[in-house]
C-alpha atoms as a PDB file:
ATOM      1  CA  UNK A   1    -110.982  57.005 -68.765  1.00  0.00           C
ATOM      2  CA  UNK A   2    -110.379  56.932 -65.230  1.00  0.00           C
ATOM      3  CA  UNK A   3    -107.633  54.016 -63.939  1.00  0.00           C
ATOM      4  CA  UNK A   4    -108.288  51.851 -62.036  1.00  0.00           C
ATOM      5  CA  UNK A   5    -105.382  49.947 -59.922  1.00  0.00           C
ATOM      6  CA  UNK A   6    -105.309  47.635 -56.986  1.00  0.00           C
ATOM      7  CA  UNK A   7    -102.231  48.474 -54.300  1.00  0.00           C
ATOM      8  CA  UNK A   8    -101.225  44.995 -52.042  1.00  0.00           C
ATOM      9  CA  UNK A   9     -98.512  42.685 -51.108  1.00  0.00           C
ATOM     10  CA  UNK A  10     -97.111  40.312 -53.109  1.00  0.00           C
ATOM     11  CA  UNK A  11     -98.395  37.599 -50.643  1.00  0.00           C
ATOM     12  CA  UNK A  12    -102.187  39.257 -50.146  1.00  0.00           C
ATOM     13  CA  UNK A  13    -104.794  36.213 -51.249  1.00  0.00           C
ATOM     14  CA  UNK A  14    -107.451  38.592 -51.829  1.00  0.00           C
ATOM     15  CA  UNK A  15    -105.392  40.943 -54.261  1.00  0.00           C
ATOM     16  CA  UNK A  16    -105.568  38.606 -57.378  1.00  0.00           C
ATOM     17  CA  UNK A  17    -109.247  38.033 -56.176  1.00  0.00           C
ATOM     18  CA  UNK A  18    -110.191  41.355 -56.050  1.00  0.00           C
ATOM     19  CA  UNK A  19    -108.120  42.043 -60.220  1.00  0.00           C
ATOM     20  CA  UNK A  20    -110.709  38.760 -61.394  1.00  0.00           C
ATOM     21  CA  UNK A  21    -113.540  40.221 -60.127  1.00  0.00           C
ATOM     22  CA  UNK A  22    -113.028  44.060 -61.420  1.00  0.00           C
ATOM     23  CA  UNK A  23    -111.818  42.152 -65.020  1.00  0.00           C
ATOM     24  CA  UNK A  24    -115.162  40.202 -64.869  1.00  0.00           C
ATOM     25  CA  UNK A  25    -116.960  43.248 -64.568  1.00  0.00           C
ATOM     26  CA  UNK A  26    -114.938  45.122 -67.595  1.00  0.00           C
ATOM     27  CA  UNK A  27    -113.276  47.703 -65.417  1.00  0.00           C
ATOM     28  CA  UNK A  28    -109.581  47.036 -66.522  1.00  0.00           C
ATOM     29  CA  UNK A  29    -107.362  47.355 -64.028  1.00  0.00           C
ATOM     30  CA  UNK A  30    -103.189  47.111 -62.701  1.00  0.00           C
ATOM     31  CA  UNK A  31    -101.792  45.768 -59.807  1.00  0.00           C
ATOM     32  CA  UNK A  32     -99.254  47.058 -57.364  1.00  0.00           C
ATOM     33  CA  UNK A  33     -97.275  45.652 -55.122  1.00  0.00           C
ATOM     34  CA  UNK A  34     -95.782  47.444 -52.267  1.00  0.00           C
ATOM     35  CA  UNK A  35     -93.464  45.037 -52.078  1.00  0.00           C
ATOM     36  CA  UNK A  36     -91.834  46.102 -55.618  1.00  0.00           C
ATOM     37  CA  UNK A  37     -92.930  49.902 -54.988  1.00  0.00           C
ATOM     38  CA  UNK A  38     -92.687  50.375 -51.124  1.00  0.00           C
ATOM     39  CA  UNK A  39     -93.004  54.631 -51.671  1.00  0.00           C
ATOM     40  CA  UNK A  40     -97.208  53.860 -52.233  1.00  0.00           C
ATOM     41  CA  UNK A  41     -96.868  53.081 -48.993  1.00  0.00           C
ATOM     42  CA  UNK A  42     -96.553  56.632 -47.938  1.00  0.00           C
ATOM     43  CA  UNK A  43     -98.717  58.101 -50.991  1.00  0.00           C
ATOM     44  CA  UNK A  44    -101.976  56.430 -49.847  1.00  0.00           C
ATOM     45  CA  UNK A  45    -101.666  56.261 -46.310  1.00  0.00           C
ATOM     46  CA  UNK A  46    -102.020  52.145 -46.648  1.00  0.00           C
ATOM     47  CA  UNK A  47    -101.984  50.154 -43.473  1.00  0.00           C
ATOM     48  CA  UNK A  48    -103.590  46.527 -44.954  1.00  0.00           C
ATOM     49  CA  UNK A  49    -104.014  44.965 -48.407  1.00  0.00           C
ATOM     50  CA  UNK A  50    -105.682  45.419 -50.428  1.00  0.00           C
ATOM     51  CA  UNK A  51    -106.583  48.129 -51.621  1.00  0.00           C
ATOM     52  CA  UNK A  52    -108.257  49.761 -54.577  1.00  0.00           C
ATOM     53  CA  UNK A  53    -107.380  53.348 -55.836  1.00  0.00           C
ATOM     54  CA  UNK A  54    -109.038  54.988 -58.811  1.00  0.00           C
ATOM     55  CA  UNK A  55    -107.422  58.115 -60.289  1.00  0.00           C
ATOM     56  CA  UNK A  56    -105.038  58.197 -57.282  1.00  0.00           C
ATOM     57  CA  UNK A  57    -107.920  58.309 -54.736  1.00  0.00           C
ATOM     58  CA  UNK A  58    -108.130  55.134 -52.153  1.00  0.00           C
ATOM     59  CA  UNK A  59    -112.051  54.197 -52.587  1.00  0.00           C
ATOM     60  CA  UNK A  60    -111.423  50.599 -50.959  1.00  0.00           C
ATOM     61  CA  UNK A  61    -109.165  49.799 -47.756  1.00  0.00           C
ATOM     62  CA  UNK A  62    -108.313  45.948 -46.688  1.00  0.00           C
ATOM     63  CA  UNK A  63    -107.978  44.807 -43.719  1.00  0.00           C
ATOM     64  CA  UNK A  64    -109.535  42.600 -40.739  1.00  0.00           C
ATOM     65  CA  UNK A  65    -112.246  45.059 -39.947  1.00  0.00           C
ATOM     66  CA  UNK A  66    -113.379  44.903 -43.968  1.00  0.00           C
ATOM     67  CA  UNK A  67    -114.270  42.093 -45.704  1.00  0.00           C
ATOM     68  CA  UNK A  68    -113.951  41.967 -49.397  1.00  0.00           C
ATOM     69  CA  UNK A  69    -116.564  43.540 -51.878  1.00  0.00           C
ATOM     70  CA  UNK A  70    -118.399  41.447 -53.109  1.00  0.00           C
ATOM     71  CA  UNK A  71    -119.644  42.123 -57.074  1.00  0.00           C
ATOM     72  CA  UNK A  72    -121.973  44.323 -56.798  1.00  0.00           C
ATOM     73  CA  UNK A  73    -120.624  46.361 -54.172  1.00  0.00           C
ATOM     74  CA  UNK A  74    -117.715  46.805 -56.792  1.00  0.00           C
ATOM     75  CA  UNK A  75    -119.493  47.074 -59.277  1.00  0.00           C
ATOM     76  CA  UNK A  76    -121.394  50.399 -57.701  1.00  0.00           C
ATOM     77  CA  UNK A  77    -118.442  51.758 -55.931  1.00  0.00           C
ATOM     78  CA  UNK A  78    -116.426  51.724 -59.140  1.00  0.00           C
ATOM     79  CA  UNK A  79    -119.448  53.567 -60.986  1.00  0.00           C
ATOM     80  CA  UNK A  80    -119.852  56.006 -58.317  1.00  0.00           C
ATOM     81  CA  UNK A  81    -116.447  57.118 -58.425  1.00  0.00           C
ATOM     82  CA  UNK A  82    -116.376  56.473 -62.379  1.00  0.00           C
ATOM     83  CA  UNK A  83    -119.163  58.663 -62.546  1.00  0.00           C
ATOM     84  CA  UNK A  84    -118.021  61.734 -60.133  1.00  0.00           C
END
């Protein structure tokens, strides 16, 4: 089973958003902070929060210019990627 975890800072108000919606859709996931592990940083080339990486692949980046997924857009992006 792939993993599934979402990458943010501690104070990111969409990061605990984004872990309720992927739970409510049974795609168990983790959350990172940068804060606690600042070298993911660097590993996934993150300039906002948050984010969502599957199997160490970025498939969602935060930020002003994106808004936040709603359901089914999650719910598709983490079965296309799921699926590959």
């Amino acid at each position: 089973m792939k993993t599934i975890m979402i990458v943010a800072t501690k104070n990111c108000n969409y990061a605990r958003t984004l872990l309720q919606r992927l739970n409510g859709l049974d795609m168990p996931c983790d959350i990172a902070f940068v804060d606690d592990n600042p070298a993911l940083i660097e590993k996934y080339q993150l300039m906002s929060s948050p984010n969502i990486v599957i199997d160490d692949q970025v498939v969602f980046r935060g930020g002003q210019e994106n808004r936040m997924p709603i359901i089914s857009e999650l719910r598709n992006l983490c079965q296309k990627v799921i699926l590959n």
